[in-house]
PDB file of N, CA and C in Angstrom:
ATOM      1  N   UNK A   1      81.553 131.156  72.137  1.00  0.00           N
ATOM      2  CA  UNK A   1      80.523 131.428  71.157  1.00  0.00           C
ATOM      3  C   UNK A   1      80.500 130.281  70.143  1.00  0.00           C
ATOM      4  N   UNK A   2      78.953 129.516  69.867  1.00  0.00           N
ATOM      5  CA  UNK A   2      79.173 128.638  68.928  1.00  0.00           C
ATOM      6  C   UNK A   2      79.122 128.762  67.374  1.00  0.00           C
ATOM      7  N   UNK A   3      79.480 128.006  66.468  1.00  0.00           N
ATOM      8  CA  UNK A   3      79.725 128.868  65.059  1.00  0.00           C
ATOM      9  C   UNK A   3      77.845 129.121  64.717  1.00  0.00           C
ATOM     10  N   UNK A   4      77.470 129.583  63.876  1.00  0.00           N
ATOM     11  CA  UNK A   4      76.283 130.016  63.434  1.00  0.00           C
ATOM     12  C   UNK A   4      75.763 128.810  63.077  1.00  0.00           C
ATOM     13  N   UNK A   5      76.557 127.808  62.035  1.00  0.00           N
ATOM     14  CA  UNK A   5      75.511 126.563  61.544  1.00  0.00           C
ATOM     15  C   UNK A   5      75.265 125.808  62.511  1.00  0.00           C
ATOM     16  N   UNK A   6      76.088 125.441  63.935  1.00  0.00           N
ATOM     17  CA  UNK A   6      75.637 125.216  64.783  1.00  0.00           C
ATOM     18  C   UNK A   6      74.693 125.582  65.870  1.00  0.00           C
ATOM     19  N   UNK A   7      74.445 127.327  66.213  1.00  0.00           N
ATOM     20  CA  UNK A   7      73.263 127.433  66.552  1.00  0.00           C
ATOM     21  C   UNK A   7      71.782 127.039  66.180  1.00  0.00           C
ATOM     22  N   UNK A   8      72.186 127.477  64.680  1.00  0.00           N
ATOM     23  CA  UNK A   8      71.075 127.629  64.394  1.00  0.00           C
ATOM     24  C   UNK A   8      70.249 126.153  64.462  1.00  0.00           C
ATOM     25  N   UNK A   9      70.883 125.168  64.304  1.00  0.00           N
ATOM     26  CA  UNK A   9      70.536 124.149  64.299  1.00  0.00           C
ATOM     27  C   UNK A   9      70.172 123.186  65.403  1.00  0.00           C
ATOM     28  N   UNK A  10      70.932 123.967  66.192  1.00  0.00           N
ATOM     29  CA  UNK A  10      70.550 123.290  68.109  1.00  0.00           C
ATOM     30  C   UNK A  10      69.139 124.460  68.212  1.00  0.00           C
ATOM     31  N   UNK A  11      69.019 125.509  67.658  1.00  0.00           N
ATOM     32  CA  UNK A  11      67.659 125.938  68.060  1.00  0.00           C
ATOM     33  C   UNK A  11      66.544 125.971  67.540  1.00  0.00           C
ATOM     34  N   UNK A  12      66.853 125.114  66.308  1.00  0.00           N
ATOM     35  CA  UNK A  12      65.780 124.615  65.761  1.00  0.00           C
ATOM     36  C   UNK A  12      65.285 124.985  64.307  1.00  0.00           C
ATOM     37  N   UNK A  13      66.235 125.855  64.000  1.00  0.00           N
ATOM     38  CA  UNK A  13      65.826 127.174  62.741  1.00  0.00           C
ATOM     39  C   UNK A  13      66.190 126.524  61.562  1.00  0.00           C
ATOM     40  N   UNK A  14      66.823 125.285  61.270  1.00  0.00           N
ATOM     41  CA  UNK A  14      66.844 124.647  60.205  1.00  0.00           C
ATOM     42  C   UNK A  14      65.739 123.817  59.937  1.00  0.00           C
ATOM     43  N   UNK A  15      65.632 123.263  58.416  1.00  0.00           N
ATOM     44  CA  UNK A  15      64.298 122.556  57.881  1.00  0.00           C
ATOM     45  C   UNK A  15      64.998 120.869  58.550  1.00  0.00           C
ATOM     46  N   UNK A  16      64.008 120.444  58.289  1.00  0.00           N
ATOM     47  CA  UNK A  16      63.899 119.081  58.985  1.00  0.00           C
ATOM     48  C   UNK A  16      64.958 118.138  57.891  1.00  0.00           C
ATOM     49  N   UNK A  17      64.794 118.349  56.693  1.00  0.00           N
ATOM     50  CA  UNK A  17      65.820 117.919  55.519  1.00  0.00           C
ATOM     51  C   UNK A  17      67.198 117.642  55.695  1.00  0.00           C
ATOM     52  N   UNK A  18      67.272 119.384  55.974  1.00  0.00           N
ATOM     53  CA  UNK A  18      68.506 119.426  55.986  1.00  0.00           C
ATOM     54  C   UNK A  18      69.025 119.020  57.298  1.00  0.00           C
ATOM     55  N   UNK A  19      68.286 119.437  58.852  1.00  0.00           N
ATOM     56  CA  UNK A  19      69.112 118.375  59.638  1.00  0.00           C
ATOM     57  C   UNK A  19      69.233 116.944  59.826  1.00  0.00           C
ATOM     58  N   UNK A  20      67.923 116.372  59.027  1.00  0.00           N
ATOM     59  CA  UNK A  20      68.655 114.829  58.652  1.00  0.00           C
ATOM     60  C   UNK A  20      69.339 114.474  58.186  1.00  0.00           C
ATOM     61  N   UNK A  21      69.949 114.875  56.650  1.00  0.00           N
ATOM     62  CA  UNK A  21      70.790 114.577  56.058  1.00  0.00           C
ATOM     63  C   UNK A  21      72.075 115.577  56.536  1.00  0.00           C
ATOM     64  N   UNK A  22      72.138 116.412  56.601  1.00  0.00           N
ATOM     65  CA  UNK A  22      73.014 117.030  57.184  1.00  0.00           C
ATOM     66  C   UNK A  22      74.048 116.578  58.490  1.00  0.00           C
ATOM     67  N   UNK A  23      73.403 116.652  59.701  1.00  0.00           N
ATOM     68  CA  UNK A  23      73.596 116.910  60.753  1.00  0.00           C
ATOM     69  C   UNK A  23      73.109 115.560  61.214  1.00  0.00           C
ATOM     70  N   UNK A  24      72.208 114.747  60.757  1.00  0.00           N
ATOM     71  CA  UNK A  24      72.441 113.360  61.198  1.00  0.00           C
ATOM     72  C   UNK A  24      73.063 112.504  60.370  1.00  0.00           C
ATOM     73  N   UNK A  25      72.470 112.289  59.157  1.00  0.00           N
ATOM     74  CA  UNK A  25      73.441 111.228  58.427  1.00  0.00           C
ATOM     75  C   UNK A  25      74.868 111.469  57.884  1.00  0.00           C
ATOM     76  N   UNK A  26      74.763 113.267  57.585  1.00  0.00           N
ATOM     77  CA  UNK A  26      75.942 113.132  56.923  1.00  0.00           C
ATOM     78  C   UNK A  26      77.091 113.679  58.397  1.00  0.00           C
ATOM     79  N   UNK A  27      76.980 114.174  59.367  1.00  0.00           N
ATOM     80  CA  UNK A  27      77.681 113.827  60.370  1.00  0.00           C
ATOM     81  C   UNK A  27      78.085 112.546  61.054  1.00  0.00           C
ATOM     82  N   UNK A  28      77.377 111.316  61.058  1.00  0.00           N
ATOM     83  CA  UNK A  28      77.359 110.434  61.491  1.00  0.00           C
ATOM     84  C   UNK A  28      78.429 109.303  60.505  1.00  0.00           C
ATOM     85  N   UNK A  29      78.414 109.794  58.991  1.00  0.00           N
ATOM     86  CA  UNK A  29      79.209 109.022  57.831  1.00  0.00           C
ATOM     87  C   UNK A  29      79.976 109.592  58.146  1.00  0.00           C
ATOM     88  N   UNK A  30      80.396 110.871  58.346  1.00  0.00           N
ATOM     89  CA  UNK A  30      82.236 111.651  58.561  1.00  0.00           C
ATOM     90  C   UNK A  30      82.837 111.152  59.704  1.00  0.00           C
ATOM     91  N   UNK A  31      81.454 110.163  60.786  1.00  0.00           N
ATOM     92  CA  UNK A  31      82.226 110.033  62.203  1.00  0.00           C
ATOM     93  C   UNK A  31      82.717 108.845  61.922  1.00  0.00           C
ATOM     94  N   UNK A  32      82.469 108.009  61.391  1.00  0.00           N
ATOM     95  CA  UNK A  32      82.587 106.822  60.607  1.00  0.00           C
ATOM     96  C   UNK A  32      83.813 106.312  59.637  1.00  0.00           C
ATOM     97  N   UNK A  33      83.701 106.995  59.132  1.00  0.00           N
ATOM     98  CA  UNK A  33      84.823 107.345  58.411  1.00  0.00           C
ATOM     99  C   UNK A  33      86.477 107.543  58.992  1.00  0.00           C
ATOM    100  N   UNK A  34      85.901 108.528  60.576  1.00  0.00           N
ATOM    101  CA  UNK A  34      87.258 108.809  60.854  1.00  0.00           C
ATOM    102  C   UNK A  34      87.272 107.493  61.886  1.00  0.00           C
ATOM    103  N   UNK A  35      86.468 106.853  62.017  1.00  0.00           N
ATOM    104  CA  UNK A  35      86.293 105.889  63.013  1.00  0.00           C
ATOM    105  C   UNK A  35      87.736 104.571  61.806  1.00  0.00           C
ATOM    106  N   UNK A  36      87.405 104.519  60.960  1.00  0.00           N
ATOM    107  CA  UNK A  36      88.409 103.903  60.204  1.00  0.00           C
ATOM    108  C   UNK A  36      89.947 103.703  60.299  1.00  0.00           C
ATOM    109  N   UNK A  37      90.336 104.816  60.647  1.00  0.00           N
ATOM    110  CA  UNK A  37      91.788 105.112  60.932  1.00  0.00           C
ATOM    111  C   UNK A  37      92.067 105.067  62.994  1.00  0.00           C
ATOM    112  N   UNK A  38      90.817 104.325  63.420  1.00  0.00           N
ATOM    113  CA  UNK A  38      91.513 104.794  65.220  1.00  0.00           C
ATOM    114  C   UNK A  38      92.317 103.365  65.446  1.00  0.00           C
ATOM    115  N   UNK A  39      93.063 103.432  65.805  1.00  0.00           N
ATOM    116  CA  UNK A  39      93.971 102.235  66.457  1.00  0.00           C
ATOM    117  C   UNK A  39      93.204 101.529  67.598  1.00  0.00           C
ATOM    118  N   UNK A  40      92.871 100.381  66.912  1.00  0.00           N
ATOM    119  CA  UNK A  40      91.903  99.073  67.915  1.00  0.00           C
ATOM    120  C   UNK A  40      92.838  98.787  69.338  1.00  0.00           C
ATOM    121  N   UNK A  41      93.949  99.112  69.224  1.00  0.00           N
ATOM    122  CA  UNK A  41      94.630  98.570  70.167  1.00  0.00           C
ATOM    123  C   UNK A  41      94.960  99.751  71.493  1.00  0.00           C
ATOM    124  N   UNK A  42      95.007 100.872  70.970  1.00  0.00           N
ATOM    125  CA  UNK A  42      94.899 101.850  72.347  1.00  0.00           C
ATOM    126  C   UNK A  42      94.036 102.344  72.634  1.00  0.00           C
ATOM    127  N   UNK A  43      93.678 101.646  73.839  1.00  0.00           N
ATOM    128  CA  UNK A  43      92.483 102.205  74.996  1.00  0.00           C
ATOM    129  C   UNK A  43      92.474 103.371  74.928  1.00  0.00           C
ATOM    130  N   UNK A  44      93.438 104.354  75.032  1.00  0.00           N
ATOM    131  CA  UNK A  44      92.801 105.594  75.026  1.00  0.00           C
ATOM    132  C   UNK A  44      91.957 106.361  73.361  1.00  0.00           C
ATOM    133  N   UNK A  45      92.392 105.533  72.510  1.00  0.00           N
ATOM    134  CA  UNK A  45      92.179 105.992  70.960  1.00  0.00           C
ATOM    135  C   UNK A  45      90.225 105.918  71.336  1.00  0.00           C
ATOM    136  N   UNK A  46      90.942 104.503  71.697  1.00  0.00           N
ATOM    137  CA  UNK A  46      88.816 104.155  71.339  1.00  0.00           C
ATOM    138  C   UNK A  46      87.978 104.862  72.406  1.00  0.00           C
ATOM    139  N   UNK A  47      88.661 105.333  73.698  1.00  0.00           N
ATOM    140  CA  UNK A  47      87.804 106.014  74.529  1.00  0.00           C
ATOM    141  C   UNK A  47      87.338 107.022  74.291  1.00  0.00           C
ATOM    142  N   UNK A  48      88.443 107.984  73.620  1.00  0.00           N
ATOM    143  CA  UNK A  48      88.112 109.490  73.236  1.00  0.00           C
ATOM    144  C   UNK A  48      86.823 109.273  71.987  1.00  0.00           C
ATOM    145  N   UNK A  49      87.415 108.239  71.311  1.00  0.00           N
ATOM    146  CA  UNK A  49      85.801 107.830  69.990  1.00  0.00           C
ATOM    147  C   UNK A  49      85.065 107.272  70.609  1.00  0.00           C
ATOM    148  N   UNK A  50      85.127 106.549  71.498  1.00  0.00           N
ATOM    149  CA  UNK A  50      83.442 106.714  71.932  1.00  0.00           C
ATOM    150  C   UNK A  50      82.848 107.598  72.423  1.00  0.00           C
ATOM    151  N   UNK A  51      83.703 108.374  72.984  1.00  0.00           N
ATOM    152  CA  UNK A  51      83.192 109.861  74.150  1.00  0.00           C
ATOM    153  C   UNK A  51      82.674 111.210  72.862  1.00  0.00           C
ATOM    154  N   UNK A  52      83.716 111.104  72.145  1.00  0.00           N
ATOM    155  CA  UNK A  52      82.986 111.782  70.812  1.00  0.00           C
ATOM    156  C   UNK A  52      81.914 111.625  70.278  1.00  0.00           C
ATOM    157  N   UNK A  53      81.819 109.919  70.229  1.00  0.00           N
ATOM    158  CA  UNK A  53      80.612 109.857  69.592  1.00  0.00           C
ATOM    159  C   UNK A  53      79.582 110.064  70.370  1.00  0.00           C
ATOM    160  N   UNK A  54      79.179 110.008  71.756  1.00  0.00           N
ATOM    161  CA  UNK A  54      78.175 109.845  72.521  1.00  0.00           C
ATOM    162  C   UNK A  54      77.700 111.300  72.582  1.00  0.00           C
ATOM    163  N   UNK A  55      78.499 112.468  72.694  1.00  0.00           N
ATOM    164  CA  UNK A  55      78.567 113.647  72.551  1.00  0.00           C
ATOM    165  C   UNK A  55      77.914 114.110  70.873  1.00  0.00           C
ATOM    166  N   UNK A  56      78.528 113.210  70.009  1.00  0.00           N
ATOM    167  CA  UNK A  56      77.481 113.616  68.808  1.00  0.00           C
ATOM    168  C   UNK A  56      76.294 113.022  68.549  1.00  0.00           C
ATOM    169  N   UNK A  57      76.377 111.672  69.520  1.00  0.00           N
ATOM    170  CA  UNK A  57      74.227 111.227  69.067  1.00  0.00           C
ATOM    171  C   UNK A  57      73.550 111.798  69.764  1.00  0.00           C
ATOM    172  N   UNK A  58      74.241 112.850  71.259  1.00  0.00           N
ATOM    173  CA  UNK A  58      73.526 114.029  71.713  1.00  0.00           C
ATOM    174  C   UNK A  58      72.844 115.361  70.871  1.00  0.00           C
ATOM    175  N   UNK A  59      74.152 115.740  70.590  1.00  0.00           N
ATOM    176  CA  UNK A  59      74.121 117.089  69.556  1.00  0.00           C
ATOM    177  C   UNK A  59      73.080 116.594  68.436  1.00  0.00           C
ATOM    178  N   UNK A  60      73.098 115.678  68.064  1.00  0.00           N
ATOM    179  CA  UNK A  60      72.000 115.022  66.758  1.00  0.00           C
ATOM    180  C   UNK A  60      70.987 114.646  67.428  1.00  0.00           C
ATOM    181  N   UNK A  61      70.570 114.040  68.074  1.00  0.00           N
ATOM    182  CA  UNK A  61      69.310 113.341  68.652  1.00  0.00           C
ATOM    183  C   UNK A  61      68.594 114.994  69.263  1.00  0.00           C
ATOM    184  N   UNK A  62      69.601 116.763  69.827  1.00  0.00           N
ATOM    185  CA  UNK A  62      68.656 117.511  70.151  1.00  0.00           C
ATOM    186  C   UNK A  62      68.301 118.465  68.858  1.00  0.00           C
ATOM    187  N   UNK A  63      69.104 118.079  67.836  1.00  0.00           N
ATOM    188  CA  UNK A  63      68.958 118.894  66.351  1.00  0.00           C
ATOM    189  C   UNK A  63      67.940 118.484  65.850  1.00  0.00           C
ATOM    190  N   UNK A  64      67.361 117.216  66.064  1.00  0.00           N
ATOM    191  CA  UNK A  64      66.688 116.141  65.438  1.00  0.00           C
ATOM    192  C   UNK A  64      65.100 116.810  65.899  1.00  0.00           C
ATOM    193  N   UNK A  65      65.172 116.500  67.277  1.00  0.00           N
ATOM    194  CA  UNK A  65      64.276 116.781  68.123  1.00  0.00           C
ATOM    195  C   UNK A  65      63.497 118.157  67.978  1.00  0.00           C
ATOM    196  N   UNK A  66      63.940 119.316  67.762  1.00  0.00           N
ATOM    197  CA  UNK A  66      63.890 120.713  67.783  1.00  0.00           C
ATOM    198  C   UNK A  66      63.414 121.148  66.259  1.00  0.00           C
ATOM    199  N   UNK A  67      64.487 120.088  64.936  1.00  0.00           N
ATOM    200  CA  UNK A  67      63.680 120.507  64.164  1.00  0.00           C
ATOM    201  C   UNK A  67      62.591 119.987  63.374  1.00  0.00           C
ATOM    202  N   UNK A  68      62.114 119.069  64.104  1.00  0.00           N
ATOM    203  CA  UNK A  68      61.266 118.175  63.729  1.00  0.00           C
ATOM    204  C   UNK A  68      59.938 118.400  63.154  1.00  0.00           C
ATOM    205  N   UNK A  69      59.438 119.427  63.692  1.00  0.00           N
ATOM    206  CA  UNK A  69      58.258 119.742  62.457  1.00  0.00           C
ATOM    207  C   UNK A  69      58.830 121.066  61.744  1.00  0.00           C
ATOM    208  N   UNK A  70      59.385 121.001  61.148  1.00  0.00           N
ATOM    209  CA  UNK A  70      59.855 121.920  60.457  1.00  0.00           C
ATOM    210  C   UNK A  70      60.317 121.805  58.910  1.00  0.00           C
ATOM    211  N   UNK A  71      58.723 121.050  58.869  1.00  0.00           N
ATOM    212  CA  UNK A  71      58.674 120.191  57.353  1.00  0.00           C
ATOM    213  C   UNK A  71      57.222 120.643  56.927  1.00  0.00           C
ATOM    214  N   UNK A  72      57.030 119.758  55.961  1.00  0.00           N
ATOM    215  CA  UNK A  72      55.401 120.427  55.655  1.00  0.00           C
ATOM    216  C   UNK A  72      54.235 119.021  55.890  1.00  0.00           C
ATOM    217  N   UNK A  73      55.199 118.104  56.352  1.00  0.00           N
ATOM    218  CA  UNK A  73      53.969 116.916  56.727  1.00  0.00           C
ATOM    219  C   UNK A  73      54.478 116.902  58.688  1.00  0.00           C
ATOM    220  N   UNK A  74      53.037 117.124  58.639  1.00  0.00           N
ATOM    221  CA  UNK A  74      53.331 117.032  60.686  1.00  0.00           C
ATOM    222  C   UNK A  74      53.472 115.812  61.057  1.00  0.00           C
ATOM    223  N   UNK A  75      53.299 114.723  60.358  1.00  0.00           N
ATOM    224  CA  UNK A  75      53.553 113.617  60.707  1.00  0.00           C
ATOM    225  C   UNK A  75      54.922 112.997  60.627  1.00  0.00           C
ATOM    226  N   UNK A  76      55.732 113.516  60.174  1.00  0.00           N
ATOM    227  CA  UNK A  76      56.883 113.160  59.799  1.00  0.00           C
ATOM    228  C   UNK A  76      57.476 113.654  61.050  1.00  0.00           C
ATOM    229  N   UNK A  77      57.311 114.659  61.564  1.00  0.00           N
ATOM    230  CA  UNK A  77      57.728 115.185  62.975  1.00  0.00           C
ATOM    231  C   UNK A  77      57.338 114.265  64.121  1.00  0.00           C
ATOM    232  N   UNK A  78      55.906 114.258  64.102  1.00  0.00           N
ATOM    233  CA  UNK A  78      55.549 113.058  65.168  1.00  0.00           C
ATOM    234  C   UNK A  78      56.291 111.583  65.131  1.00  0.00           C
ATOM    235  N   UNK A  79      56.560 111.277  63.677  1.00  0.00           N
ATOM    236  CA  UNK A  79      57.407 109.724  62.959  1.00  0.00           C
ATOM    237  C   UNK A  79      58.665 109.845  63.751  1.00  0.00           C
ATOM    238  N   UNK A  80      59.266 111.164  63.733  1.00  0.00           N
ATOM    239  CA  UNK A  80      60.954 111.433  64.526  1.00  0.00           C
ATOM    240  C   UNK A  80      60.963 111.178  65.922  1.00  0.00           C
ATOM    241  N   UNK A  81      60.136 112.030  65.923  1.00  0.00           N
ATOM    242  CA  UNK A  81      59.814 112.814  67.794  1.00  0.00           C
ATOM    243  C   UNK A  81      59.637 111.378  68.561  1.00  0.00           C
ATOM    244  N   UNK A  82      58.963 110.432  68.158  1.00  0.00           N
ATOM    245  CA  UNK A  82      58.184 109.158  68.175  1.00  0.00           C
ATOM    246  C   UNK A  82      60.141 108.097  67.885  1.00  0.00           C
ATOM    247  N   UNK A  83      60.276 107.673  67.002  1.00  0.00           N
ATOM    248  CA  UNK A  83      61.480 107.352  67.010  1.00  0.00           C
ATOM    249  C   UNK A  83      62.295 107.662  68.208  1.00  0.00           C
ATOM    250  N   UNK A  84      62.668 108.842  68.042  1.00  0.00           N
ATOM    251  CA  UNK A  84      63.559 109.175  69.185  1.00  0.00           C
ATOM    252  C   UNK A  84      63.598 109.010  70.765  1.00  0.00           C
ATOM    253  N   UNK A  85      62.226 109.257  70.671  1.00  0.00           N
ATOM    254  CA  UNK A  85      62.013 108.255  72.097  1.00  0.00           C
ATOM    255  C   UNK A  85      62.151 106.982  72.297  1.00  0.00           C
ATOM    256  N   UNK A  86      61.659 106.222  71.226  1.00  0.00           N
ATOM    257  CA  UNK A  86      61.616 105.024  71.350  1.00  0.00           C
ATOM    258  C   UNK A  86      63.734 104.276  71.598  1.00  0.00           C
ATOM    259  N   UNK A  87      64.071 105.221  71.094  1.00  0.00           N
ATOM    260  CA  UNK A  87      65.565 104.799  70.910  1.00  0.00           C
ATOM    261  C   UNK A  87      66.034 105.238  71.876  1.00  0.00           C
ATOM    262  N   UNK A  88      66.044 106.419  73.275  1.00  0.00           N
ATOM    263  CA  UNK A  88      66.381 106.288  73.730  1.00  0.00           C
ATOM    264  C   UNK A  88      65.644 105.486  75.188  1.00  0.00           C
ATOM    265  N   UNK A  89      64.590 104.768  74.817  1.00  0.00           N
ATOM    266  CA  UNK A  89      64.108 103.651  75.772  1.00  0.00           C
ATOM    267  C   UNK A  89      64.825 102.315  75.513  1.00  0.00           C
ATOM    268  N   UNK A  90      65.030 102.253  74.398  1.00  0.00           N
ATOM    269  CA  UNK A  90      66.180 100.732  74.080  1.00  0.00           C
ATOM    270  C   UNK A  90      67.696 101.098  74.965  1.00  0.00           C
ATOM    271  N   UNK A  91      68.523 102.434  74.031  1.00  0.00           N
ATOM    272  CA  UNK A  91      69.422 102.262  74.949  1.00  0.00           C
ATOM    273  C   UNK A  91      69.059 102.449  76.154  1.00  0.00           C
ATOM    274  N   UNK A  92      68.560 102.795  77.141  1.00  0.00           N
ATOM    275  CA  UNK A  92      68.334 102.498  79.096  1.00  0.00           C
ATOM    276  C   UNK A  92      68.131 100.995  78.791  1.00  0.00           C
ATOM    277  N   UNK A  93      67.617 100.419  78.091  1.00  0.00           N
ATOM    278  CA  UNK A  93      67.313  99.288  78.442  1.00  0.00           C
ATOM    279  C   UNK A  93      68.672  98.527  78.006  1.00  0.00           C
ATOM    280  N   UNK A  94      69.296  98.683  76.670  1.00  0.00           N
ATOM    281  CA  UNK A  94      70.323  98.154  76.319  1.00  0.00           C
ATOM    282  C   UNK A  94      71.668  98.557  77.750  1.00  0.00           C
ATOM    283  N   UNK A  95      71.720  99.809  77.974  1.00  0.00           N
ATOM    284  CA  UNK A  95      72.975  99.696  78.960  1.00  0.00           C
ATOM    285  C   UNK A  95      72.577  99.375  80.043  1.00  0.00           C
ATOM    286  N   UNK A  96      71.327  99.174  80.914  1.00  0.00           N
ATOM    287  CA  UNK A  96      70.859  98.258  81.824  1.00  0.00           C
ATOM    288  C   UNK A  96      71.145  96.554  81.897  1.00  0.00           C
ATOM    289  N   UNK A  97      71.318  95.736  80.920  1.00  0.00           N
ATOM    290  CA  UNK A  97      71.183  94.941  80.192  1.00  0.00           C
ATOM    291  C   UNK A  97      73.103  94.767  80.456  1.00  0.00           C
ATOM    292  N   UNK A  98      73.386  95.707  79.622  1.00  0.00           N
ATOM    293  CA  UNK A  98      75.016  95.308  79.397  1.00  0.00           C
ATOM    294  C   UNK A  98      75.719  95.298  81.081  1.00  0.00           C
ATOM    295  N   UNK A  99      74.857  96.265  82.186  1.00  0.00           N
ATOM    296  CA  UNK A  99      75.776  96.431  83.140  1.00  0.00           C
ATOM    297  C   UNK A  99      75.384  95.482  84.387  1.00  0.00           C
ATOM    298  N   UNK A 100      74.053  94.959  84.408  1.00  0.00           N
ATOM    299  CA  UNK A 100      73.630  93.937  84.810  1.00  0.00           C
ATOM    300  C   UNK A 100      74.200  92.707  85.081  1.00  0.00           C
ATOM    301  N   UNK A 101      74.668  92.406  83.561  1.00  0.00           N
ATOM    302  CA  UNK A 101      75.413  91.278  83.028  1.00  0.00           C
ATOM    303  C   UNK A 101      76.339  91.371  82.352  1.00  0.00           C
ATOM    304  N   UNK A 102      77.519  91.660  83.278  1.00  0.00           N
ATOM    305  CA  UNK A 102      79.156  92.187  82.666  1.00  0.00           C
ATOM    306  C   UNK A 102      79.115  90.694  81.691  1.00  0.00           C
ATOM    307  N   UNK A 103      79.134  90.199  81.954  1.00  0.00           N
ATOM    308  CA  UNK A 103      79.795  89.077  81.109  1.00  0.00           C
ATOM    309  C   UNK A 103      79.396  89.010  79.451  1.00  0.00           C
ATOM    310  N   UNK A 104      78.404  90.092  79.492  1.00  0.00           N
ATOM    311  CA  UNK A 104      78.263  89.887  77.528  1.00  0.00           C
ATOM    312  C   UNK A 104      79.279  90.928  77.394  1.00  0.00           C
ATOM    313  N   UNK A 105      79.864  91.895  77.665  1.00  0.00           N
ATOM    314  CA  UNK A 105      81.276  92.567  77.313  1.00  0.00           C
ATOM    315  C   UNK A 105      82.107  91.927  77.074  1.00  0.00           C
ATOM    316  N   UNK A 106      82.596  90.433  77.455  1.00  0.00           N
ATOM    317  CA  UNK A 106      83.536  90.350  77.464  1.00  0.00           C
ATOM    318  C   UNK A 106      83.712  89.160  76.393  1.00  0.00           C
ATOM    319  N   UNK A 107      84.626  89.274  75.539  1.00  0.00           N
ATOM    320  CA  UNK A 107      84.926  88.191  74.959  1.00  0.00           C
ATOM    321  C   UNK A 107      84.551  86.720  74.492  1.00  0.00           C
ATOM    322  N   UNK A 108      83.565  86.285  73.826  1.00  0.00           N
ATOM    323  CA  UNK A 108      82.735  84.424  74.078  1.00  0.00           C
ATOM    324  C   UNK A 108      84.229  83.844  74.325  1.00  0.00           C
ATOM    325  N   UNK A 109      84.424  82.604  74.854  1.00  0.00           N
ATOM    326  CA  UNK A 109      85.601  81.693  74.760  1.00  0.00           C
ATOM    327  C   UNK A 109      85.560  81.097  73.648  1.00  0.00           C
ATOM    328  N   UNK A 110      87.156  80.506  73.257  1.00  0.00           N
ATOM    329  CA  UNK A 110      86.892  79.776  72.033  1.00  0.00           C
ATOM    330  C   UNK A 110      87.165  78.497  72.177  1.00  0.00           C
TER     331      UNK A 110
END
């Protein structure tokens, strides 16, 4: 069972406000934050933070999505809805791009 502020918010029942600042920005600064303290040096530290994070620009990008007109300008919904697509057409294109051409992963020489 998920907690309540989380339903409600994957189904859409929050104002558009509050899941921006909420649930996108101010989730995204706490991920950030803990991103501060992960040890650069173990592979497994940074895997689990990236896997976290990819899992939260999910959870945010469908909070985003759902509560998007749930403001009093409809355009501001279309401005998101519109965004959000557009961002996830960069990343396909960005991890197309990165896997194409391993070699920008890796290190420039010095």
């Amino acid at each position: 069972m998920r907690p309540q502020w989380l339903a409600d918010a994957l189904s859409g029942k929050v104002s558009l406000s509050r899941a921006f600042w909420v649930y996108g920005l101010g989730l995204s600064v706490a991920y950030s934050l803990v991103g501060l303290f992960i040890d650069l040096e173990n592979l497994r530290s940074i895997t689990v933070y990236v896997l976290v994070g990819a899992v939260l620009g999910i959870l945010q990008s469908i909070v985003l999505w759902r509560c998007a007109y749930n403001s009093r300008s409809r355009f501001l919904g279309t401005l998101l809805r519109t965004a959000l697509v557009v961002g996830l057409l960069l990343l396909a294109v960005m991890l197309y791009v990165l896997f194409t051409n391993s070699a920008l992963l890796l290190p420039p020489d010095r």
